[in-house]
Protein backbone atom coordinates (compact mmCIF):
# COMPACT_ATOMS: atom_id res chain seq x y z
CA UNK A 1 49.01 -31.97 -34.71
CA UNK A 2 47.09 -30.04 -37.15
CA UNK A 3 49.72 -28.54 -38.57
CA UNK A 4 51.79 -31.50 -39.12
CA UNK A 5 48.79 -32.93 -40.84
CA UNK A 6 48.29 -30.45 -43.00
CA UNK A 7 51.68 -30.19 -44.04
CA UNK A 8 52.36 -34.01 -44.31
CA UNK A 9 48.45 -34.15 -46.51
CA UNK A 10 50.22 -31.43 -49.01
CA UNK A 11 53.02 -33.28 -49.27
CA UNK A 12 50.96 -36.23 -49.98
CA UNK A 13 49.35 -34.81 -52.92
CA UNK A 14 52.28 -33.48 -54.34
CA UNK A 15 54.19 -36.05 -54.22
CA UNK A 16 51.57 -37.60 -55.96
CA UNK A 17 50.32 -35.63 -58.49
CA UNK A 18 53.76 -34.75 -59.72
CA UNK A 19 54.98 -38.53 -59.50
CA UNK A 20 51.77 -39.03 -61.62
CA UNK A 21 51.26 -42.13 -59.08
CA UNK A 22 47.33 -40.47 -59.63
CA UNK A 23 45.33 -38.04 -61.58
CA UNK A 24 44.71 -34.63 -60.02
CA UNK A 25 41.01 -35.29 -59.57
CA UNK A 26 41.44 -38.11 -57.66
CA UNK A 27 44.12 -36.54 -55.55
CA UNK A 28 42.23 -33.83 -54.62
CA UNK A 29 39.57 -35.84 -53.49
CA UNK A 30 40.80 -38.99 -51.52
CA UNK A 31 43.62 -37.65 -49.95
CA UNK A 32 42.24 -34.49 -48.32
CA UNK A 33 39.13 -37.24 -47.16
CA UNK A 34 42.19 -39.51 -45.72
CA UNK A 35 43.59 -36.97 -43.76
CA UNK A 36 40.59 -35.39 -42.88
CA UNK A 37 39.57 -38.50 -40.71
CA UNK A 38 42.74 -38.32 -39.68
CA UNK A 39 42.44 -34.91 -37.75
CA UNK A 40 38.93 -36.02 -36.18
CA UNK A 41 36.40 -34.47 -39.02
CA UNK A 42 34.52 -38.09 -38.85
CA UNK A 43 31.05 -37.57 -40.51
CA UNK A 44 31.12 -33.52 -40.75
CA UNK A 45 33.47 -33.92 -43.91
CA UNK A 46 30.56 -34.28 -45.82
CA UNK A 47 28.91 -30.89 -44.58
CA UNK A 48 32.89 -29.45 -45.18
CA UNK A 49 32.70 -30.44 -48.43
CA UNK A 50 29.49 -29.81 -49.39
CA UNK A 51 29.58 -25.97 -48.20
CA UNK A 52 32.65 -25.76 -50.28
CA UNK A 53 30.82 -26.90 -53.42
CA UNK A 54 28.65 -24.70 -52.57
CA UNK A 55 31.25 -21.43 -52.99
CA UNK A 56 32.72 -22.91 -55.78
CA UNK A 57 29.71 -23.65 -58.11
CA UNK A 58 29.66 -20.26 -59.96
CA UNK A 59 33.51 -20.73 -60.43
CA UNK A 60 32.53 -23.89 -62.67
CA UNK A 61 29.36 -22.79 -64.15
CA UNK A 62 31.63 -20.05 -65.44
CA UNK A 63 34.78 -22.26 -66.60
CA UNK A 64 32.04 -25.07 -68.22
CA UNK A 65 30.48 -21.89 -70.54
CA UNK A 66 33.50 -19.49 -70.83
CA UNK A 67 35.38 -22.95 -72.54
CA UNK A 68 32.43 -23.90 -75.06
CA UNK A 69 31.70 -20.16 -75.96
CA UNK A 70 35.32 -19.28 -77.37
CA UNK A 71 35.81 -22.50 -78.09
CA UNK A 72 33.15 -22.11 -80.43
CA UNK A 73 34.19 -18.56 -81.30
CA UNK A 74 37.11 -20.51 -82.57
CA UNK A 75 35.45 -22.73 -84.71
CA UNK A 76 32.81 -21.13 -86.61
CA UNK A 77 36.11 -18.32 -87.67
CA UNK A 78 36.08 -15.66 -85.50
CA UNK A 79 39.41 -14.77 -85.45
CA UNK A 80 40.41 -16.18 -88.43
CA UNK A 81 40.39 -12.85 -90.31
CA UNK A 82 43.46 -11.92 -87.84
CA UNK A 83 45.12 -15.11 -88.16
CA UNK A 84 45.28 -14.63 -91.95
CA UNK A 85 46.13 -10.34 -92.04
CA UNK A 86 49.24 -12.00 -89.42
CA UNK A 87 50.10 -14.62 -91.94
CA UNK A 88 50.31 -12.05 -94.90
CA UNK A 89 51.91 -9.53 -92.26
CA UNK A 90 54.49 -12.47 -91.72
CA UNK A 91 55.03 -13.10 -95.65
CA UNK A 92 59.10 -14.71 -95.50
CA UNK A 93 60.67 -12.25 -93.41
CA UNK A 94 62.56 -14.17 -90.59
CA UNK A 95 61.64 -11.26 -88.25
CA UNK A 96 58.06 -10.24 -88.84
CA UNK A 97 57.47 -14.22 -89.21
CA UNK A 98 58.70 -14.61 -85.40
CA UNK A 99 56.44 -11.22 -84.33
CA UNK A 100 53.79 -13.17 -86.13
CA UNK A 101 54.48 -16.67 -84.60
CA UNK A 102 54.03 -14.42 -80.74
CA UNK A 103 50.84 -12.74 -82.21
CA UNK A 104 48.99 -15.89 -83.16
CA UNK A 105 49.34 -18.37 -80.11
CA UNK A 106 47.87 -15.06 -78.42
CA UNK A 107 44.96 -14.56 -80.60
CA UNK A 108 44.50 -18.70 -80.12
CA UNK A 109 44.72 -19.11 -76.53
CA UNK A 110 42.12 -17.04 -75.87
CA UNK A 111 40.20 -20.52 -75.49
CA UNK A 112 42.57 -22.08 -72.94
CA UNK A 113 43.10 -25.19 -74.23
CA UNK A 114 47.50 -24.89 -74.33
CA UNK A 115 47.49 -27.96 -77.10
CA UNK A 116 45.16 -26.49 -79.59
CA UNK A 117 46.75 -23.82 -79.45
CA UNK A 118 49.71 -25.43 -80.13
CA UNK A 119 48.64 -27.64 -82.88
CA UNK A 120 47.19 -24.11 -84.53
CA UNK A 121 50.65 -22.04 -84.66
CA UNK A 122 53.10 -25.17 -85.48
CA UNK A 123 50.38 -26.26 -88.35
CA UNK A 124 50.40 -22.62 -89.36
CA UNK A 125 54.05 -21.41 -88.69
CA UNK A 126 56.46 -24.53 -88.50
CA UNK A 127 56.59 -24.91 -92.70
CA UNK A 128 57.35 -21.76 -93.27
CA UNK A 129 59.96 -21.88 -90.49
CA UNK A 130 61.76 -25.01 -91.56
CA UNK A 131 61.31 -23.63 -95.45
CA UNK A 132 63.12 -20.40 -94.50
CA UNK A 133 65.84 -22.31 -92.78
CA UNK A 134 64.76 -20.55 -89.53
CA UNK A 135 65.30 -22.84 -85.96
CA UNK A 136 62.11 -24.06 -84.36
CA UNK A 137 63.42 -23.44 -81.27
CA UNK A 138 62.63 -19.47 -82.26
CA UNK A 139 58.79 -20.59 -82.27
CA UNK A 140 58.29 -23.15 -79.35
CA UNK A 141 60.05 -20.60 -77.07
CA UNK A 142 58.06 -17.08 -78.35
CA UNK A 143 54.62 -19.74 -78.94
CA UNK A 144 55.57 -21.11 -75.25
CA UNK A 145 55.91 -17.79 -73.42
CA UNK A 146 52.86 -16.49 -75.27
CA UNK A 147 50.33 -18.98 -74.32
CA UNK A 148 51.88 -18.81 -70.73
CA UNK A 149 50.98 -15.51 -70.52
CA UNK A 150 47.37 -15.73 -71.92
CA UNK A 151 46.43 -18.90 -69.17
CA UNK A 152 45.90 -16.14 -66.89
CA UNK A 153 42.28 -15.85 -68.35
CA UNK A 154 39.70 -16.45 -66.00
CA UNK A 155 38.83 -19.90 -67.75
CA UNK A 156 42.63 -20.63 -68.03
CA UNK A 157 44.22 -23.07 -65.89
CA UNK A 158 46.14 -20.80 -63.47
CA UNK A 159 43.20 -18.18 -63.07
CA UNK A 160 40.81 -21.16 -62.41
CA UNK A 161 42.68 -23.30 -60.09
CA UNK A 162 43.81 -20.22 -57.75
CA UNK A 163 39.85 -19.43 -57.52
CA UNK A 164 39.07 -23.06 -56.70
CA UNK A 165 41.78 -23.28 -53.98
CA UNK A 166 40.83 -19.51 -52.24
CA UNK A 167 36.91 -19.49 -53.02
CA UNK A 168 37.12 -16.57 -55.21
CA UNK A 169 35.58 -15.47 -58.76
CA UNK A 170 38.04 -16.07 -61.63
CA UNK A 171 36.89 -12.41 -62.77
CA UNK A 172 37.83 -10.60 -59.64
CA UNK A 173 40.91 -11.98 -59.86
CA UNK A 174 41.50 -11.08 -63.34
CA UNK A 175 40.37 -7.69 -64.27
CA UNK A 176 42.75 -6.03 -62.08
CA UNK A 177 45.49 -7.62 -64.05
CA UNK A 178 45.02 -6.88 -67.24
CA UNK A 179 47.42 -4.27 -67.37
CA UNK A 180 50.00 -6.66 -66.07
CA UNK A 181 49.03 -9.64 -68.73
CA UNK A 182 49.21 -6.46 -71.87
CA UNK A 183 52.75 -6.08 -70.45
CA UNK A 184 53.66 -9.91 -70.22
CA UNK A 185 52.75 -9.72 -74.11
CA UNK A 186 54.29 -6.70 -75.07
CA UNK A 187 57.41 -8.07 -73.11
CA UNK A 188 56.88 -11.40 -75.49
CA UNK A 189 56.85 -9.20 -78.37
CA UNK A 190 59.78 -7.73 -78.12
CA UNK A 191 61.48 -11.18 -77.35
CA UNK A 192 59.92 -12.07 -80.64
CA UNK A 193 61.48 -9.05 -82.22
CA UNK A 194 64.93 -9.26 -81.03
CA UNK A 195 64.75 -13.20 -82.14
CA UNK A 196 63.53 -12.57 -85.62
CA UNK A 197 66.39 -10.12 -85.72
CA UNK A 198 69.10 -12.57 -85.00
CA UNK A 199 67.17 -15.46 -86.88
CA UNK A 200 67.40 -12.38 -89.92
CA UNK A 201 71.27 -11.92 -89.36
CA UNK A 202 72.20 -15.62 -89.28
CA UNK A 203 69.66 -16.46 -92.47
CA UNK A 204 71.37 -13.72 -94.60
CA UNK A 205 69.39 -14.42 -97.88
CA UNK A 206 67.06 -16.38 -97.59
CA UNK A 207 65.81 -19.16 -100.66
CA UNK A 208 62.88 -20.60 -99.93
CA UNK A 209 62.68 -24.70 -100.61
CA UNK A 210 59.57 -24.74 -102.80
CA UNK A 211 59.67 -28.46 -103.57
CA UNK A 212 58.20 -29.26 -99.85
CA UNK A 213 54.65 -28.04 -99.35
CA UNK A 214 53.77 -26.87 -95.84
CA UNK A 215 51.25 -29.81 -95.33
CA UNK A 216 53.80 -32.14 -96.21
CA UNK A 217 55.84 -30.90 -93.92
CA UNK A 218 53.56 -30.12 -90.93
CA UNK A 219 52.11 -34.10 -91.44
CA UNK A 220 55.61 -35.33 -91.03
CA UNK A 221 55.95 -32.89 -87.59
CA UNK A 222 52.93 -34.23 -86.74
CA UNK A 223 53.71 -37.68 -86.78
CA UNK A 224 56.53 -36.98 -84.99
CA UNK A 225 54.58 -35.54 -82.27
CA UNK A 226 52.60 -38.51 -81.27
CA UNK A 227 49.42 -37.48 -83.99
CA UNK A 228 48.74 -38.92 -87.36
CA UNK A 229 46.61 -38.08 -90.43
CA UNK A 230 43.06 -39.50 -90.98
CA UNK A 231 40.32 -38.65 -92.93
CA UNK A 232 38.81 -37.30 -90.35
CA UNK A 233 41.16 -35.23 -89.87
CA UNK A 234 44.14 -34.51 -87.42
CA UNK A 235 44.16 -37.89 -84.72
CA UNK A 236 46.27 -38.82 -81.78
CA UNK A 237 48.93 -41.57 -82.56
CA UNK A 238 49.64 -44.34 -79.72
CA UNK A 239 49.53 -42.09 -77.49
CA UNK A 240 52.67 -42.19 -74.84
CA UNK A 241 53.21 -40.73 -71.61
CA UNK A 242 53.11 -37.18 -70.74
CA UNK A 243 51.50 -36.79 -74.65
CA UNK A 244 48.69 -34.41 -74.53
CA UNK A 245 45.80 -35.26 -76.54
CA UNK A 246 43.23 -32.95 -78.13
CA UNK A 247 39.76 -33.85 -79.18
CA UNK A 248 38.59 -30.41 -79.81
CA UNK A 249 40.84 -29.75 -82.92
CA UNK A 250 38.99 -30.17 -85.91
CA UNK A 251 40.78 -27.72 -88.60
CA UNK A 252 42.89 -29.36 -91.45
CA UNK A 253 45.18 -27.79 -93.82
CA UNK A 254 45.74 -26.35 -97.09
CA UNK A 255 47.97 -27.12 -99.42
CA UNK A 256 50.49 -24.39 -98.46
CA UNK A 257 50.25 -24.36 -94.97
CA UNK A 258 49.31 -21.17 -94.31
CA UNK A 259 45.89 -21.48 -93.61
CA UNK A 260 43.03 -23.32 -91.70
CA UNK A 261 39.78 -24.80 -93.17
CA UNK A 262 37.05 -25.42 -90.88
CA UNK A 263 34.42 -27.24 -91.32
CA UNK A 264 32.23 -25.17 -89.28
CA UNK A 265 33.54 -21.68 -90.37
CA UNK A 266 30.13 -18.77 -90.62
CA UNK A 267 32.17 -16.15 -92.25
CA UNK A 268 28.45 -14.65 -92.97
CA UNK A 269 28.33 -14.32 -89.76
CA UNK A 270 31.37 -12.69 -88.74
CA UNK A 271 29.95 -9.07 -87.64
CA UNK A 272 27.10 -11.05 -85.68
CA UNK A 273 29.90 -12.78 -83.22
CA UNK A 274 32.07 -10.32 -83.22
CA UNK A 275 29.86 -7.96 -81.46
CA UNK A 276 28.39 -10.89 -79.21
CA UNK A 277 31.88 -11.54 -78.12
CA UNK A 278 32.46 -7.80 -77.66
CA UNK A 279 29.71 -7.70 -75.39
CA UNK A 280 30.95 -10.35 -73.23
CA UNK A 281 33.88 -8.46 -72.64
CA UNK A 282 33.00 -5.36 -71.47
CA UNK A 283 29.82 -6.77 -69.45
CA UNK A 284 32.40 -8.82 -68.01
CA UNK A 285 34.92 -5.50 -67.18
CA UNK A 286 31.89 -3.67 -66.39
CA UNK A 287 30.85 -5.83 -63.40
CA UNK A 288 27.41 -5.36 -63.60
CA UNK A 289 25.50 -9.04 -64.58
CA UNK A 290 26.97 -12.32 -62.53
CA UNK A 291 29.75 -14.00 -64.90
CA UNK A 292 28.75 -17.14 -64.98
CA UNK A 293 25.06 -15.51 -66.42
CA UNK A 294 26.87 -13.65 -68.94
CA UNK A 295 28.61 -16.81 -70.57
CA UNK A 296 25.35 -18.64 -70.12
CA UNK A 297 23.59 -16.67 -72.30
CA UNK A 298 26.24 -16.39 -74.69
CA UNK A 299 26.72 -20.07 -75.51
CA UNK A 300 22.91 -20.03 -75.77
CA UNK A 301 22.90 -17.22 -78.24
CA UNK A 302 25.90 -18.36 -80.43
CA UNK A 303 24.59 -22.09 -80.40
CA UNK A 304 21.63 -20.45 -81.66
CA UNK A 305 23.26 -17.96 -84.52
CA UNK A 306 25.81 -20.43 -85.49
CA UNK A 307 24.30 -23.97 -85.49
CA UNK A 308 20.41 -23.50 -86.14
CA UNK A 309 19.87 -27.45 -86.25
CA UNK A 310 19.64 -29.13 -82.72
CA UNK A 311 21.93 -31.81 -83.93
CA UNK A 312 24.36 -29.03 -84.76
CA UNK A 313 24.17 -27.43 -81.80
CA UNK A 314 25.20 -30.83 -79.65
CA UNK A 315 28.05 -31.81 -81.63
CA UNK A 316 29.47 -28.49 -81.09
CA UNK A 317 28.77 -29.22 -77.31
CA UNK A 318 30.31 -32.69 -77.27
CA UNK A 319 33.17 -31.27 -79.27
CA UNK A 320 34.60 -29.13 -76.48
CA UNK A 321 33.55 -31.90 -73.72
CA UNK A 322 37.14 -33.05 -72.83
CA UNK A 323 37.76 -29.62 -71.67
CA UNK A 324 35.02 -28.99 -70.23
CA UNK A 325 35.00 -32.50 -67.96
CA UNK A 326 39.18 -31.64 -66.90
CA UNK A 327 38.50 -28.59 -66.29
CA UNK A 328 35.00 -27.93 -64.24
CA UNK A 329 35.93 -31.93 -62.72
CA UNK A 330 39.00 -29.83 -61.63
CA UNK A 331 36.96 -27.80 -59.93
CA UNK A 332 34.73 -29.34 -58.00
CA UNK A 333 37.32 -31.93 -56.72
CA UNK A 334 39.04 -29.04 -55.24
CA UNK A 335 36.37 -28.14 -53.09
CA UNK A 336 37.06 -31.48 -51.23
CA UNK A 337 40.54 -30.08 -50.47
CA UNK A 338 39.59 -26.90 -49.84
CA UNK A 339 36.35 -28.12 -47.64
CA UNK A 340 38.73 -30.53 -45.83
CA UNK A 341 41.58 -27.97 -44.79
CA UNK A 342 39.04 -25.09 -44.13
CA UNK A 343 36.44 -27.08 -42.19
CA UNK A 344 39.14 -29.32 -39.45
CA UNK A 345 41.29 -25.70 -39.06
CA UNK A 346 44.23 -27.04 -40.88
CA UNK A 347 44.96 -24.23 -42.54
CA UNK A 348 44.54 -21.70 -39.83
CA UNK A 349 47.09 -23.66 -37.76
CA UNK A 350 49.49 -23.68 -40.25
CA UNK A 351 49.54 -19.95 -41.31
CA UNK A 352 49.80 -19.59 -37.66
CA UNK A 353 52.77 -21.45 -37.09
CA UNK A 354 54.33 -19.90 -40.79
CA UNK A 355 53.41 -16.41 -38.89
CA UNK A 356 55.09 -17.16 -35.90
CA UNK A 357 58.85 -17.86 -37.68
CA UNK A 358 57.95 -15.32 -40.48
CA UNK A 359 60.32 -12.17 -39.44
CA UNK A 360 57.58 -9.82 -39.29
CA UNK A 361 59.48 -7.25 -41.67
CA UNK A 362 58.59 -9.55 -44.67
CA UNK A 363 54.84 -9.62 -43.69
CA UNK A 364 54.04 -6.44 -46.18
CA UNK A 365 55.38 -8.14 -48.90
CA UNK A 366 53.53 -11.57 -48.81
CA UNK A 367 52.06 -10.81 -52.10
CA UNK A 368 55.62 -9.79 -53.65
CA UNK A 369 57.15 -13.05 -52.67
CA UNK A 370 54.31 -15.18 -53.68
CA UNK A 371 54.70 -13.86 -57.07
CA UNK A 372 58.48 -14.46 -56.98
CA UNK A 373 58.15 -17.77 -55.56
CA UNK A 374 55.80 -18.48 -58.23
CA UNK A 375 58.17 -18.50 -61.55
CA UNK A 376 60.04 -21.19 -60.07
CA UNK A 377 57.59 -23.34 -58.30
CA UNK A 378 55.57 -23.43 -61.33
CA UNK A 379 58.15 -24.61 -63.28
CA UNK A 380 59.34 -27.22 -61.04
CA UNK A 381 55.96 -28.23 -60.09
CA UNK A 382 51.99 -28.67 -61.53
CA UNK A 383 49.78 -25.94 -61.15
CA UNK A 384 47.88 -28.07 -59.47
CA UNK A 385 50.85 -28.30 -56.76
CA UNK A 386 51.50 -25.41 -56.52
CA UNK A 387 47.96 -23.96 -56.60
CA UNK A 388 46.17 -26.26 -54.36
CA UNK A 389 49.16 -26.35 -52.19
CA UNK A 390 51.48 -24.41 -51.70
CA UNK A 391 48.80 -20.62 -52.30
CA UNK A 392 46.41 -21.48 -49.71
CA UNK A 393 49.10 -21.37 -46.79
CA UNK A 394 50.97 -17.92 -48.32
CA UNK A 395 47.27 -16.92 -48.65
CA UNK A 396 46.46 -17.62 -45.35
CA UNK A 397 49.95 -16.17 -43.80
CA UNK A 398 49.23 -13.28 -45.76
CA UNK A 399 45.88 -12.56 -44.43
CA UNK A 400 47.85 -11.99 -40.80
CA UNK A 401 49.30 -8.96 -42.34
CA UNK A 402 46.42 -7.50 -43.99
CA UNK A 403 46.72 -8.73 -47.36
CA UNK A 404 43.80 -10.08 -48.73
CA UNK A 405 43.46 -13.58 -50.79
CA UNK A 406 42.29 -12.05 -54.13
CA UNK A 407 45.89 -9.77 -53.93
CA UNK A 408 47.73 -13.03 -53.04
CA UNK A 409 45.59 -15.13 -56.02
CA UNK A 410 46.77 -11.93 -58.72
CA UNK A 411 50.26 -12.23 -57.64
CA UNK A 412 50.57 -15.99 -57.99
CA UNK A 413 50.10 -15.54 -61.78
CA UNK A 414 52.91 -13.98 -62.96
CA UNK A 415 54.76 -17.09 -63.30
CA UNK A 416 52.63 -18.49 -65.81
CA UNK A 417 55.26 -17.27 -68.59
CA UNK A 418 57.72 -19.68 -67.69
CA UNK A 419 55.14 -22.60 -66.53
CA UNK A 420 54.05 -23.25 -69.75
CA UNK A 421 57.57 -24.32 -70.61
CA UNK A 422 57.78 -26.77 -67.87
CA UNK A 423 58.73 -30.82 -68.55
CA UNK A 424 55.37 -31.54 -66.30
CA UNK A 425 53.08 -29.16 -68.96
CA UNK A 426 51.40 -32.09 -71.03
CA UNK A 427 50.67 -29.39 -74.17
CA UNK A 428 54.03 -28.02 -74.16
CA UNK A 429 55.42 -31.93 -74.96
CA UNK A 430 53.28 -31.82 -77.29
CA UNK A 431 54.76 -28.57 -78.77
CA UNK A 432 58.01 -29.87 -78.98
CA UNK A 433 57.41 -33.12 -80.21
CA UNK A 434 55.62 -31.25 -83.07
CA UNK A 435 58.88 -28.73 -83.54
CA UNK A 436 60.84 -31.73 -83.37
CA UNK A 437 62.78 -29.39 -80.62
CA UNK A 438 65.09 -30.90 -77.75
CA UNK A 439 64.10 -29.48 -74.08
CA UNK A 440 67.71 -28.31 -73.49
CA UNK A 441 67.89 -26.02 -76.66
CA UNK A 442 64.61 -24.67 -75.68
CA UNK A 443 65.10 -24.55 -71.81
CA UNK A 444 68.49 -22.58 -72.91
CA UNK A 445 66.62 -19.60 -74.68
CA UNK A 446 63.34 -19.92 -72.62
CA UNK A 447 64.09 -19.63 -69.01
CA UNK A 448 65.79 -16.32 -68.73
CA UNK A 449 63.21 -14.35 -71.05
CA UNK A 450 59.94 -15.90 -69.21
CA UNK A 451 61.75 -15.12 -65.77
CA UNK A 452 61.88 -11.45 -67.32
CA UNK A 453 58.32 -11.38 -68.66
CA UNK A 454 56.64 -12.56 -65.20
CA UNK A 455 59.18 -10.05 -63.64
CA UNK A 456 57.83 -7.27 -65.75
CA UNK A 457 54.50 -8.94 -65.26
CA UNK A 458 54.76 -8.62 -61.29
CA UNK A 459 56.52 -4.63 -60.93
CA UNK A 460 53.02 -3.69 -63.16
CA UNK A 461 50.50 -5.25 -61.55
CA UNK A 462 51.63 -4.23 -58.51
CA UNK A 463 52.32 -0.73 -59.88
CA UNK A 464 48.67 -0.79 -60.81
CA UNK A 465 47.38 -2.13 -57.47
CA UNK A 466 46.13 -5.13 -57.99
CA UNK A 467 48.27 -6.28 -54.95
CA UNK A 468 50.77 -4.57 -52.57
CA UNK A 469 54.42 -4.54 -54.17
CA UNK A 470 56.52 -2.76 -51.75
């Protein structure tokens, strides 16, 4: 019985969350509580859940700071040194311009958020692309596969979600593949490469249209991506279904295109952040303070540095609340699912009964076919799907052979490369609407290079031990 329930309550919330019949929050709270009287839990849901807030609550303290700290890293210019030094790098060479477009939505996505990202490399890259003649397609596909590879990041939304579902910490999960997620982008980079290449054969000599200035022309993409112009600055449009909307995005444009003025740039204070953020890296690798502490007193000390005035200091808050709210509400919801399966033995019974018609020859490689399964599943499904349902069971099967959840949560990432590229990825509509890019041109040139990358991304971390490959 309890392994029809839990089966049929997964169902449930896929079917759900994919028919977008309801919001993944509110999926991942009422139906687990349905179900959960179902199987007999009655009252004790409330300690199930409870004592699974409990385990998760450093997971969100360190997804609510991690988001506002390079969020703000973002804002007040950081990185925008590098984002320049690749625009110059780029100049109007079809090639080093596609490199560039790969190096960029890296550098970018460090913050998590897949349509600011976005919005960032189109408003930067998608003049010069349509000035050189070059196809957009080039730049959703390499912008696409980069930013799929960098939401492996403990506060991305793979990373976070897989701790949520298995009670782990989004760091332990992540350090170990690192070596992996450098490969994923190398891999990327030499897709970029290859492209610019051919983009450099068909172009032959190139004349740039100088009568259309990049703003211009990245106003017009984004109207046609659901966003208008304001004087505040870059808005959502009507928004329609499946649009994803961005309230943290607060650059505009110069004249040419190339680069981004922000209102809240402290290039004075460049040096200063740059070795704050450098700390938080390698007290983060180093293992030695509590995660969630080390982002706490970040955001406290760049608040401080950057935004002296209280006032200052709470719009920059508010300005990275939408995030913050999706993400950490994320979070906690899951702990009713997770509470809920854990606490009435659902999942127990059903890696039980997946262990009893498993052929006991594929139980060593549990990890290995989790990370297979997960370039296509992702792509075909939500992370939250595929995260919250479908991990916890290959999790829990794989535990029978000795493999533990943290090796099972590693593995499950490698299909992030194609995922961002799915129809059901909100900021990658919003990518293409802004390229102006049908999904069959891009699904043509996408799906067989990020099936490579996570396949490259999967041999190396498993080559590196983060979880058992053969």
């Amino acid at each position: 019985m309890l392994v029809l329930l839990g089966f049929l309550m997964i169902a449930t919330f896929m079917y759900l969350v994919m028919a977008k019949k309801l919001t993944p929050i509110a999926t991942l709270i009422l139906i687990p509580l349905i179900f959960g009287l179902f199987a007999g839990a009655g009252l004790g849901v409330s300690d199930m859940v409870i004592e699974s807030v409990a385990k998760l609550a450093p997971t969100a303290a360190l997804l609510f700071f991690a988001i506002i700290f390079f969020g703000t890293m973002i804002d007040v210019g950081l990185f925008d040194p590098l984002i320049r030094a690749i625009l110059k790098f780029s100049g109007n060479d079809p090639t080093k311009l596609v490199v560039g477009t790969a190096l960029l939505t890296t550098i970018v996505s460090l913050d998590g958020d897949g349509s600011t990202t976005f919005i960032i490399v189109t408003s930067a890259f998608l003049p010069l692309y349509l000035r050189l003649g070059m196809s957009p397609v080039v730049l959703t596909v390499v912008a696409a596969m980069s930013n799929g590879v960098l939401n492996t990041v403990p506060w991305g939304g793979s990373t976070s979600r897989a701790a949520a579902a298995l009670g782990l910490s989004p760091i332990d999960i992540f350090v170990p593949m690192i070596p992996a997620i450098v490969t994923g982008l190398v891999a990327v980079l030499i897709f970029a490469y290859f492209m610019g290449l051919s983009e450099k054969k068909r172009l032959g000599l190139v004349f740039l249209d100088e009568r259309s200035t990049g703003k211009r022309v990245m106003e017009e993409a984004l109207v046609r991506g659901g966003w208008s112009k304001s004087k505040e600055g870059t808005q959502p449009a009507v928004a329609t279904q499946g649009t994803a909307q961005s309230s943290d995005f607060s650059a505009s444009f110069s004249e040419d295109g190339k680069f981004i003025q922000r209102a809240n740039a402290r290039p004075k204070l460049i040096w200063v952040n740059f070795i704050l953020t450098l700390t938080v890296m390698v007290l983060l690798v180093a293992d030695i303070v509590e995660p969630a502490l080390i982002f706490m007193v970040a955001v406290g000390l760049a608040l401080i540095i950057n935004f002296p005035k209280v006032s200052e200091q709470a719009e920059q808050i508010q300005a990275h609340a939408s995030s913050v709210i999706s993400v950490v509400g994320m979070v906690f919801a899951a702990s009713v699912l997770t509470g809920v399966m854990n606490g009435t033995g659902m999942i127990d019974a059903m890696a039980a009964w997946l262990v009893s018609i498993l052929p006991t020859s594929l139980g060593p490689y549990m990890a290995s076919i989790a990370g297979v399964l997960s370039i296509p599943l992702t792509f075909v499904m939500t992370n939250d799907a595929f995260y919250f349902g479908v991990l916890p069971i290959l999790s829990e099967t794989a535990g029978h052979f000795g493999i533990a959840p943290v090796e099972m949560a590693r593995a499950s990432l490698v299909g992030q490369a194609l995922h961002q590229s799915s129809p059901l990825v909100a900021s990658f509509l919003l990518l293409i609407g802004l390229a102006n890019v049908q999904l069959g041109e891009h699904f043509r040139k996408v799906i067989w290079r990020g099936f490579l990358v996570a396949l490259a991304m999967l041999i190396v971390g498993g080559l590196f031990a983060a979880y058992p490959l053969f």
